[in-house]
N, C-alpha and C. Protein backbone atom coordinates (compact mmCIF):
# COMPACT_ATOMS: atom_id res chain seq x y z
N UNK A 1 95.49 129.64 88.02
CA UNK A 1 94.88 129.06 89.21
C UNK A 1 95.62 129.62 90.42
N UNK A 2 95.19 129.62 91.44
CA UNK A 2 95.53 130.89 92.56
C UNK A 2 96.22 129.72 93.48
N UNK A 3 96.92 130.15 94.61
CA UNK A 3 97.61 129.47 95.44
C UNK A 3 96.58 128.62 96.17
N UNK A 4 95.76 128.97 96.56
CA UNK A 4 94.73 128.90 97.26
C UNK A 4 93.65 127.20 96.82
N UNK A 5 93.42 127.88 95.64
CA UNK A 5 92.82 126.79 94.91
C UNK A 5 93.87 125.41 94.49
N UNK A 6 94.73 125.89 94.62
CA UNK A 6 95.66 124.69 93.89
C UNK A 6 95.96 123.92 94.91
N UNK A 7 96.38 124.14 96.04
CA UNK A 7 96.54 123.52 97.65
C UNK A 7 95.32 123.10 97.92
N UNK A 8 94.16 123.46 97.97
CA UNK A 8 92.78 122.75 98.47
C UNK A 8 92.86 121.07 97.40
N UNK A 9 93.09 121.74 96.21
CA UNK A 9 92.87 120.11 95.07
C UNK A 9 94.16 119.15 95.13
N UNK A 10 95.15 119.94 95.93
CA UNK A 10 95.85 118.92 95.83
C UNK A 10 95.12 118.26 97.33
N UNK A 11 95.08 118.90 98.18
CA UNK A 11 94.87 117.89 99.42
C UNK A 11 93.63 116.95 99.31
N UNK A 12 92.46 117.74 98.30
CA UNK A 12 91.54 116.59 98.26
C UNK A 12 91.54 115.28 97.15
N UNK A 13 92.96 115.67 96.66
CA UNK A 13 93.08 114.24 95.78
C UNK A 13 94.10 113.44 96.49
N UNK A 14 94.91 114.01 97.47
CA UNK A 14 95.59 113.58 98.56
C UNK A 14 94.47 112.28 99.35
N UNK A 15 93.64 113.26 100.12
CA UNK A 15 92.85 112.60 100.74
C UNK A 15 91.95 111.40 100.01
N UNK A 16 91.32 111.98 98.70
CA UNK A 16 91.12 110.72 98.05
C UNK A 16 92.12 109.30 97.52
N UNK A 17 93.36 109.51 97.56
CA UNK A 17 94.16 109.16 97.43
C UNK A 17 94.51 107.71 98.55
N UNK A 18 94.74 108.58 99.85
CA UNK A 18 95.02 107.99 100.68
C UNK A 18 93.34 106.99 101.24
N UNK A 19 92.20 107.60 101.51
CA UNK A 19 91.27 106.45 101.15
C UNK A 19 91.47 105.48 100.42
N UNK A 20 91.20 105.73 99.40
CA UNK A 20 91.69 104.68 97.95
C UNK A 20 92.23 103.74 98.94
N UNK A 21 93.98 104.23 98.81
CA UNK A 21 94.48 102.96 99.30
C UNK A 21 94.47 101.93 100.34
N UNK A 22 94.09 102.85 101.46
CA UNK A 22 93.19 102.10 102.98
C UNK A 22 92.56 100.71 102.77
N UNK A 23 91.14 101.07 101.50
CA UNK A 23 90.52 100.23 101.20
C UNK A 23 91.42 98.86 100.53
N UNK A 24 91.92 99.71 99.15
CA UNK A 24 92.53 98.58 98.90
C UNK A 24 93.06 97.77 99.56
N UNK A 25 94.21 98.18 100.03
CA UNK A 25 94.79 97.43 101.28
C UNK A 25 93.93 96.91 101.76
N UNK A 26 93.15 96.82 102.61
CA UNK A 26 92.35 95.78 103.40
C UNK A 26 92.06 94.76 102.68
N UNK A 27 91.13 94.83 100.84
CA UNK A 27 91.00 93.98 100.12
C UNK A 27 91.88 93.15 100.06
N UNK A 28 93.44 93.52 99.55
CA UNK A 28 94.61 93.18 99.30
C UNK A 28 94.78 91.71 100.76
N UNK A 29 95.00 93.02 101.49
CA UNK A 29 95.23 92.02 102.89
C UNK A 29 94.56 90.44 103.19
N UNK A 30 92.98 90.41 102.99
CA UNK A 30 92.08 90.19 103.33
C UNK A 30 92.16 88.45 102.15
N UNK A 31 92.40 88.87 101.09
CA UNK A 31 92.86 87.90 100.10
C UNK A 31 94.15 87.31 100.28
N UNK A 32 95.65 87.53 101.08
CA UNK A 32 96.38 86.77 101.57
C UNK A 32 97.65 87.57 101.52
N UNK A 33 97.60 88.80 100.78
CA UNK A 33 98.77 89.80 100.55
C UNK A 33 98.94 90.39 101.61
N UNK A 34 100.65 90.16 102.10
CA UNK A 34 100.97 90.42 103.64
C UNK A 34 101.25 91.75 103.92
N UNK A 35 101.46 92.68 104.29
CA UNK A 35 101.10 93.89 104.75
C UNK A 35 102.86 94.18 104.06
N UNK A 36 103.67 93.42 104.66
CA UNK A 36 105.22 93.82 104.21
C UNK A 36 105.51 93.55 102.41
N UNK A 37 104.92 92.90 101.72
CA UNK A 37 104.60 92.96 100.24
C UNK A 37 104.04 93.97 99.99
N UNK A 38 102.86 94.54 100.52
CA UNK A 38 101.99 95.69 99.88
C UNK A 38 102.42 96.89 100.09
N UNK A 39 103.72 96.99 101.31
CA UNK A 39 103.95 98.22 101.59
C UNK A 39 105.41 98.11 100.76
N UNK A 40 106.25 97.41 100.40
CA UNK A 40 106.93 97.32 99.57
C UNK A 40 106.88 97.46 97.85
N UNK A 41 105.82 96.94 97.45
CA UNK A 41 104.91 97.34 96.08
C UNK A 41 104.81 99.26 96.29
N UNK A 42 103.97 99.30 97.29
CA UNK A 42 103.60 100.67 97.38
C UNK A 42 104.87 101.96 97.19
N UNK A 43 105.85 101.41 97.62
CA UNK A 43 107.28 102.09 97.99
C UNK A 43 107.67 102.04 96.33
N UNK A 44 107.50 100.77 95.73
CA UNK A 44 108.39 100.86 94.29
C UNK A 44 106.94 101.57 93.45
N UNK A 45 106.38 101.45 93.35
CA UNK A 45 105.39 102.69 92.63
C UNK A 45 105.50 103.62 92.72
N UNK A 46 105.63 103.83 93.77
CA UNK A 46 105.49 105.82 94.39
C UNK A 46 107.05 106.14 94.03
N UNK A 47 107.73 105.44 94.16
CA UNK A 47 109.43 105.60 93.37
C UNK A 47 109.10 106.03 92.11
N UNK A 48 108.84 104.88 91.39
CA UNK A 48 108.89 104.78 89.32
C UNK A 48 108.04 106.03 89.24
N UNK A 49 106.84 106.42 90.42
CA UNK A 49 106.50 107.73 89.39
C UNK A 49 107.50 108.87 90.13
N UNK A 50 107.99 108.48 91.02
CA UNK A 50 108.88 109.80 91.20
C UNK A 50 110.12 110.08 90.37
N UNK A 51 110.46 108.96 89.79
CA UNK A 51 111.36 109.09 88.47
C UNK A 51 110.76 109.50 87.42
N UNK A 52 109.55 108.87 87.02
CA UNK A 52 108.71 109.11 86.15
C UNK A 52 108.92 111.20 85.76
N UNK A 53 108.12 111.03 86.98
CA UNK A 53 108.02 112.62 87.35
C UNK A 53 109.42 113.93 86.83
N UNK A 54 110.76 113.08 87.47
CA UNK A 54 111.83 114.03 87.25
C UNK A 54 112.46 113.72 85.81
N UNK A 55 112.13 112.60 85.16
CA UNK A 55 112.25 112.22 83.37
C UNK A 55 111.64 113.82 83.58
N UNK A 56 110.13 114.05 83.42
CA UNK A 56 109.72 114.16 82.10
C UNK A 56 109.46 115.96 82.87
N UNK A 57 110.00 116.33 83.54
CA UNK A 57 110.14 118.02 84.46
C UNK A 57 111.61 118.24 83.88
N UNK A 58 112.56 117.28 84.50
CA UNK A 58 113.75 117.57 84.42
C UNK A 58 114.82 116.64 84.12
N UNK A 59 114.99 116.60 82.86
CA UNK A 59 115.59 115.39 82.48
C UNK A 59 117.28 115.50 82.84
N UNK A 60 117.87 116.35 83.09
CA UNK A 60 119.23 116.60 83.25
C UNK A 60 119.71 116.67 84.69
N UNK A 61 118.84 116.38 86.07
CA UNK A 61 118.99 116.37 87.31
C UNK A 61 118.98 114.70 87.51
N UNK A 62 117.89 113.94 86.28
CA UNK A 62 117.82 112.88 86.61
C UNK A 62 119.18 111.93 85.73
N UNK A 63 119.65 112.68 84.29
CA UNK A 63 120.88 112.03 84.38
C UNK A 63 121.95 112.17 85.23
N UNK A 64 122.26 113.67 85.99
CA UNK A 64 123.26 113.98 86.50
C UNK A 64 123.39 113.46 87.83
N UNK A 65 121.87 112.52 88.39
CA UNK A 65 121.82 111.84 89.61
C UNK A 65 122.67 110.02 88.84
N UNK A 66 122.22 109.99 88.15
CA UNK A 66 122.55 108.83 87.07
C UNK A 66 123.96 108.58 87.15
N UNK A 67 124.81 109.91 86.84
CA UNK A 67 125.89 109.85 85.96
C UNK A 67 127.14 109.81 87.87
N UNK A 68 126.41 110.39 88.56
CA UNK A 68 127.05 110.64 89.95
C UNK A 68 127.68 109.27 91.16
N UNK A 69 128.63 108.82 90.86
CA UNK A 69 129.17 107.42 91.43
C UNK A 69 128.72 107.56 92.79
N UNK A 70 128.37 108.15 93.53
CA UNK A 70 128.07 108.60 95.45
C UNK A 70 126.52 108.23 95.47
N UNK A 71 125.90 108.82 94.47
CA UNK A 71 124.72 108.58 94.50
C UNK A 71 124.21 107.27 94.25
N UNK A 72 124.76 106.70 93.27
CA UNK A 72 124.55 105.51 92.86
C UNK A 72 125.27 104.46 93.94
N UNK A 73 125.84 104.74 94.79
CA UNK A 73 126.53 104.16 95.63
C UNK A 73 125.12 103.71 96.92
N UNK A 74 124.69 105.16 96.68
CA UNK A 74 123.93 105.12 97.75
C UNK A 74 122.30 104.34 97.79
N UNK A 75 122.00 104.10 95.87
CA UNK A 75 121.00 103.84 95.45
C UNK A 75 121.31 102.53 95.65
N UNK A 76 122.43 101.67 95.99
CA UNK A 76 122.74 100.45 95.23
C UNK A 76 122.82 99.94 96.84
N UNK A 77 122.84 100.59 98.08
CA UNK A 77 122.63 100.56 98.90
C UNK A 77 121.67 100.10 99.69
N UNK A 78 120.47 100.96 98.75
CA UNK A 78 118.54 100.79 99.56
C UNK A 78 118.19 99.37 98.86
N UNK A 79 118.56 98.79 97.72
CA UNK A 79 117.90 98.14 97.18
C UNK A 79 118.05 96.95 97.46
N UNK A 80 119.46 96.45 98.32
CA UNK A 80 118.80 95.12 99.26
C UNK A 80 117.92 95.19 100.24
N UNK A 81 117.38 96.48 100.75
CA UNK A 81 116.83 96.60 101.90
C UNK A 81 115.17 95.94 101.60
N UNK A 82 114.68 95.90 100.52
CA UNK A 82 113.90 95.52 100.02
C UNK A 82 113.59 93.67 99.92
N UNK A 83 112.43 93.70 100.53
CA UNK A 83 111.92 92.16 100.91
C UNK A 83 110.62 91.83 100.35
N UNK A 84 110.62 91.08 99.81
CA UNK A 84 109.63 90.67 99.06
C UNK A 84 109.01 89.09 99.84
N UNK A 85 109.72 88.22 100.96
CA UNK A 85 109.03 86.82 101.37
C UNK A 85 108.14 87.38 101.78
């Protein structure tokens, strides 16, 4: 598949993508889910597959982020930042 072609499908599953969620969201919203929950949900999804992602590409960047005390320092950091009221 050519450079060309592969950049057009990603942007139009991008763009379908980002529709998608617009809508949802509003549904979401609209039923009583507060904008700071949904964008927090949204943040830990798009995470787990970005782990997801470096498991199963590169499994030895994601232990050696694992195994790294600075990093984990820094991971252990973001995760009060996270609000769920």
């Amino acid at each position: 598949m050519s450079k060309d072609v592969k950049g057009t499908l990603f942007t139009v599953v991008a763009g379908i993508a980002w529709g998608l969620s617009g809508t949802s969201g509003q549904y979401l919203m609209a039923h009583g889910i507060s904008a700071l929950v949904l964008t927090n949900l949204r943040l830990i999804i798009a995470g787990l597959a970005l782990v997801f992602l470096t498991y199963a590409t590169s499994k030895d960047k994601l232990y050696a982020f694992l195994k790294d005390r600075k990093s984990l320092f820094s991971l252990s950091c973001y995760l009060p930042c996270l609000d769920f009221s």
